[in-house]
C-alpha atoms as a PDB file:
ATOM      1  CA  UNK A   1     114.376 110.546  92.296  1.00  0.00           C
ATOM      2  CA  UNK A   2     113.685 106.782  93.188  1.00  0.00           C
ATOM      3  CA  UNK A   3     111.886 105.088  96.532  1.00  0.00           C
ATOM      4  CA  UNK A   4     112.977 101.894  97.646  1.00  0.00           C
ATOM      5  CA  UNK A   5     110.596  98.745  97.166  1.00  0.00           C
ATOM      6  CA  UNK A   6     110.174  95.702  98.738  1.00  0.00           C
ATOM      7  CA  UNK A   7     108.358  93.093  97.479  1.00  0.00           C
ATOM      8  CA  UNK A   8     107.606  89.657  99.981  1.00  0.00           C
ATOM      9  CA  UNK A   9     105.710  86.858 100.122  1.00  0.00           C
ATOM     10  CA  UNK A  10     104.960  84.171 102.297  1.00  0.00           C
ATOM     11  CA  UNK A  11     107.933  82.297 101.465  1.00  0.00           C
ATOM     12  CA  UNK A  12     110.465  85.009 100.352  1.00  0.00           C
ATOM     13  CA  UNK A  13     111.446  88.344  99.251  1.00  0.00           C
ATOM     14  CA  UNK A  14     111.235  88.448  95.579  1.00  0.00           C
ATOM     15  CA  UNK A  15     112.519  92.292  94.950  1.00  0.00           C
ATOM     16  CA  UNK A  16     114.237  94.990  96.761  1.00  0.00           C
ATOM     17  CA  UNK A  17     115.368  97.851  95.454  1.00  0.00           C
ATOM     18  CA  UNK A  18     115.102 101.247  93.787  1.00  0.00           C
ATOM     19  CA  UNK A  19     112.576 101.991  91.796  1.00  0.00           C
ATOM     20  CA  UNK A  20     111.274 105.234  89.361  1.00  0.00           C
ATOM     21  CA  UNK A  21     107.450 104.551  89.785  1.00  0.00           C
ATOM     22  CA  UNK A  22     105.809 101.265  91.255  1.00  0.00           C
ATOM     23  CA  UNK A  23     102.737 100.129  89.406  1.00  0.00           C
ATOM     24  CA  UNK A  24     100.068  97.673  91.783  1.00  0.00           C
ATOM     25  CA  UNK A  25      96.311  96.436  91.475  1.00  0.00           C
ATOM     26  CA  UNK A  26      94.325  98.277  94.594  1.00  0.00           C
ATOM     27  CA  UNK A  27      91.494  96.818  95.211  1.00  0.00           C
ATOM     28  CA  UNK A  28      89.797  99.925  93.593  1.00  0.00           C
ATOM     29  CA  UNK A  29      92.030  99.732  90.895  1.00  0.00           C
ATOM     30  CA  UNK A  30      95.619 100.339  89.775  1.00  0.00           C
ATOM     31  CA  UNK A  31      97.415 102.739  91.401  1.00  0.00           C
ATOM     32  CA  UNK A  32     100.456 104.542  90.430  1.00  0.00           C
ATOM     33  CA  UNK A  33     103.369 105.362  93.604  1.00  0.00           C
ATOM     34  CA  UNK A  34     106.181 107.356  92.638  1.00  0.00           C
ATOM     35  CA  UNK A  35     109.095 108.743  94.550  1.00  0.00           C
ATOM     36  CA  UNK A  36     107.628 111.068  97.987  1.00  0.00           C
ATOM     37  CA  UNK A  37     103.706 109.912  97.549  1.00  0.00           C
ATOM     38  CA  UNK A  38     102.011 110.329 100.559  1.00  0.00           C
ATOM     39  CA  UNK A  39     101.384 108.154 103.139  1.00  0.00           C
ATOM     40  CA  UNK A  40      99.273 104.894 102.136  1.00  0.00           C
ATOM     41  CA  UNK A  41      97.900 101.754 103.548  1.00  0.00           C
ATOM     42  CA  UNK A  42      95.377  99.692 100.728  1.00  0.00           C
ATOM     43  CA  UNK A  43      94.669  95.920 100.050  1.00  0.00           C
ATOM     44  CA  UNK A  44      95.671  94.592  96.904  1.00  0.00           C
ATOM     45  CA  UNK A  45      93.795  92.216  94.609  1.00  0.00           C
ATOM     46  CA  UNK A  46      95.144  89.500  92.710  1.00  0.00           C
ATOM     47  CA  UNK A  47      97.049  91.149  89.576  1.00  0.00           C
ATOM     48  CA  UNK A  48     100.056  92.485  88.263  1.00  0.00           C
ATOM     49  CA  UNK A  49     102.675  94.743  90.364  1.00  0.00           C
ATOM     50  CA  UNK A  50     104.955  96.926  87.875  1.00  0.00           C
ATOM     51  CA  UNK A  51     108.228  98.105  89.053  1.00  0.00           C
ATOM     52  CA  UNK A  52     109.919 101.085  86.109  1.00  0.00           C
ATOM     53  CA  UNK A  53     113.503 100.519  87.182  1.00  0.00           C
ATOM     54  CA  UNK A  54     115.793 103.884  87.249  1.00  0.00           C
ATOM     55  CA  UNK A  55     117.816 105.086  84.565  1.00  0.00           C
ATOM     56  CA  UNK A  56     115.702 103.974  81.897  1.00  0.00           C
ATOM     57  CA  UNK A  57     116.453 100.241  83.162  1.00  0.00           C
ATOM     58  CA  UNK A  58     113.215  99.087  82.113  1.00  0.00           C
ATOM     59  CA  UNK A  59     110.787  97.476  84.045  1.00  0.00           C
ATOM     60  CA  UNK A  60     110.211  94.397  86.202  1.00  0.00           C
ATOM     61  CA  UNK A  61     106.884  92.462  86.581  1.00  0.00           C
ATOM     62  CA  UNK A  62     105.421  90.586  89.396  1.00  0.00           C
ATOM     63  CA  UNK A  63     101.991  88.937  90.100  1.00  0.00           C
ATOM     64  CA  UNK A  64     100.225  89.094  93.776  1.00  0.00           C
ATOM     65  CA  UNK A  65      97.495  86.943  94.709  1.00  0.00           C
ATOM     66  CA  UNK A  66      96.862  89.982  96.697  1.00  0.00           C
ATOM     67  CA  UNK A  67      97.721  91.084  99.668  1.00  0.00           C
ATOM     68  CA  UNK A  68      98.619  95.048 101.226  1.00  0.00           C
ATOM     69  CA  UNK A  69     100.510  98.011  99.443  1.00  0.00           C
ATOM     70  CA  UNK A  70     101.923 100.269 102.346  1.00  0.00           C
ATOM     71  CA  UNK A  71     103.503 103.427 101.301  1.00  0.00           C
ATOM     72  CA  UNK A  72     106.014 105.769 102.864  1.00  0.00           C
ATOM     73  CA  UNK A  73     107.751 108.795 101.164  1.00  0.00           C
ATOM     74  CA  UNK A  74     110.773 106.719 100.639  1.00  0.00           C
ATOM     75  CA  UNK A  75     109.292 103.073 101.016  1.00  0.00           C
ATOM     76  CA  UNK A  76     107.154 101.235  99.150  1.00  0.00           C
ATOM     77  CA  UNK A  77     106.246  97.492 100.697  1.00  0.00           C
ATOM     78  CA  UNK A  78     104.295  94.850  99.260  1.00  0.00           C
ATOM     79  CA  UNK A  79     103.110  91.773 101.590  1.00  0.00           C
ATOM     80  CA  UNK A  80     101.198  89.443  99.587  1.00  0.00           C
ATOM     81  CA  UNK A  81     100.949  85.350 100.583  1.00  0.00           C
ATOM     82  CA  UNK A  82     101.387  84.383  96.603  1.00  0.00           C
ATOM     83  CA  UNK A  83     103.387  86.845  94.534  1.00  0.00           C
ATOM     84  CA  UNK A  84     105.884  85.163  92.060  1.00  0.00           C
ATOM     85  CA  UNK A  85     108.300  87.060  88.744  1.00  0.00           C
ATOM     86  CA  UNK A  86     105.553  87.285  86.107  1.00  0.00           C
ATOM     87  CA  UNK A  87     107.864  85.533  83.680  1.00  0.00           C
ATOM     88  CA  UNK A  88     107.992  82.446  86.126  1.00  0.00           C
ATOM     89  CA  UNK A  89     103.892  82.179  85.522  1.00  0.00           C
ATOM     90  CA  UNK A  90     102.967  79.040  84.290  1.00  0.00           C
ATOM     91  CA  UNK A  91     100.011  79.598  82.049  1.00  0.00           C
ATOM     92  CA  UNK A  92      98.551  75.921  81.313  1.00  0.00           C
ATOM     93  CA  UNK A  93      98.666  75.442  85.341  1.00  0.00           C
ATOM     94  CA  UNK A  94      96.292  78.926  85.406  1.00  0.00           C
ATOM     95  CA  UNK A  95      93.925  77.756  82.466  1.00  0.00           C
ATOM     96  CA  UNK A  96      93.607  74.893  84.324  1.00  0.00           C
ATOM     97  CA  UNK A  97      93.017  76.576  87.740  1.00  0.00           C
ATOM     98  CA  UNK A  98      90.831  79.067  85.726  1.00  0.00           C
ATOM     99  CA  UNK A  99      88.758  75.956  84.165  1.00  0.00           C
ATOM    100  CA  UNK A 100      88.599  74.213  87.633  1.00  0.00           C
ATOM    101  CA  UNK A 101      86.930  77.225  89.399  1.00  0.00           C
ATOM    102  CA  UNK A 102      84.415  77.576  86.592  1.00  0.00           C
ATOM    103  CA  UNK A 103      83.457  73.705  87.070  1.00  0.00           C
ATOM    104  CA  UNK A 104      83.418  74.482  90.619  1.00  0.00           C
ATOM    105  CA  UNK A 105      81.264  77.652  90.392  1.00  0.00           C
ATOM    106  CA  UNK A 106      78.726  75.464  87.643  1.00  0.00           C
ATOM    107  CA  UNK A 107      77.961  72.876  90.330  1.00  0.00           C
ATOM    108  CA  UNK A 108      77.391  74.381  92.967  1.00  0.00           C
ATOM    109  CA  UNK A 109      77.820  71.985  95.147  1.00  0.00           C
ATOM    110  CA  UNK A 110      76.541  72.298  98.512  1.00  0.00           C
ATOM    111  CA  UNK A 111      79.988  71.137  99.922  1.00  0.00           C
ATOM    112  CA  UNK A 112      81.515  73.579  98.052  1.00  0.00           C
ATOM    113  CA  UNK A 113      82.606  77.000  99.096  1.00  0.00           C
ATOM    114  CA  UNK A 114      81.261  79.444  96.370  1.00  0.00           C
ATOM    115  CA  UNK A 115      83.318  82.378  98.106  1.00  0.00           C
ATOM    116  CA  UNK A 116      86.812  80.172  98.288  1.00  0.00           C
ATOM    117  CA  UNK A 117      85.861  79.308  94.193  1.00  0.00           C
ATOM    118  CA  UNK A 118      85.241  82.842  93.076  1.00  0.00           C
ATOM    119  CA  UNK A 119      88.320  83.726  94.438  1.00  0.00           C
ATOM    120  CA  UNK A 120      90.202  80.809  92.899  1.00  0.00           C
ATOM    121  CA  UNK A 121      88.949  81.963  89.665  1.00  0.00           C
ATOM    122  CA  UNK A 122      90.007  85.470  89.879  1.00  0.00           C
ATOM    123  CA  UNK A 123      93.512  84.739  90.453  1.00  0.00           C
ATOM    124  CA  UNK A 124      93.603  82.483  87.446  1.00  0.00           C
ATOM    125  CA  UNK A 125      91.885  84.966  85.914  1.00  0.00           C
ATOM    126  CA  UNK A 126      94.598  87.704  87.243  1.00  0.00           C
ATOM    127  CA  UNK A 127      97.475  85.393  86.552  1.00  0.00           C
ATOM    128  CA  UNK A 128      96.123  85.170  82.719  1.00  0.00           C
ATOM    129  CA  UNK A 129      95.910  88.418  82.163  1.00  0.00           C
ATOM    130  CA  UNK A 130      99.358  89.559  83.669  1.00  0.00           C
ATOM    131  CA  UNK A 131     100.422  86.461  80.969  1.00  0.00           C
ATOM    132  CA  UNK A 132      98.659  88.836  78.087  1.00  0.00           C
ATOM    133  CA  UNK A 133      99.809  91.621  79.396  1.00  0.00           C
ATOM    134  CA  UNK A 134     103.518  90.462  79.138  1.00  0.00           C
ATOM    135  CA  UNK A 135     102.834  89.009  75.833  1.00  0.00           C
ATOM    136  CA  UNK A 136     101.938  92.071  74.405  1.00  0.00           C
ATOM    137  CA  UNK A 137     105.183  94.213  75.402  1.00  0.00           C
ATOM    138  CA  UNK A 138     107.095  91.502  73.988  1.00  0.00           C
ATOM    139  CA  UNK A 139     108.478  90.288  77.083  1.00  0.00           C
ATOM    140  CA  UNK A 140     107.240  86.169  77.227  1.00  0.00           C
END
């Protein structure tokens, strides 16, 4: 069995297709769709959206600056303003997004909007770790 997934952001659609299991970061953490899950409507946080392609096909990675997951029995759709192929990531920009925030975050500035920074900093932060992640199953 497989569900159909769509995967869009702001400025395109990056995947549609079949899928054996979609993997994406809730905002409560990860959660797991496969083919027939029930109904489901949840933000996403910045992080790493999985998609285990049929057949034994593998799998194919995305990152979402976040964003909402809605699920039908045979339709998964994720909306997210930022979501790019992890592979396409560009790591020094991210340590340097990551390092920026930080800065930000240390001066405090009274200019400065903490909430916009912390958020800033947890998508580098995000975007680093689906880097790792990729890393680590051989796949960067």
């Amino acid at each position: 069995m497989t569900v159909h997934v769509d995967i869009v952001s702001a400025e395109s659609e990056l995947y549609s297709g079949q899928a054996e299991m979609v993997f994406a970061p809730a905002l409560l953490g990860e959660v797991g769709i496969a083919p027939g899950h029930t109904a489901l409507l949840t933000p996403l946080g910045p992080g790493e959206v999985r998609v285990r392609l049929p057949d034994g096909a593998g799998e194919q990675s995305f990152y979402v600056s976040g964003g909402m997951l809605e699920v039908q029995p045979r339709l998964v759709t994720i909306l997210s303003d930022t979501a790019v192929r992890a592979v396409d990531l560009d790591e020094a920009a991210a340590l340097k997004a990551k390092q920026d925030a930080e800065d930000k975050l240390k001066t405090r500035a009274a200019e400065m909007d903490i909430a916009k920074a912390q958020a800033e900093l947890a998508e580098a932060i995000a975007q680093l770790q689906t880097i790792q992640r990729l890393r680590r199953r051989g796949r960067v």
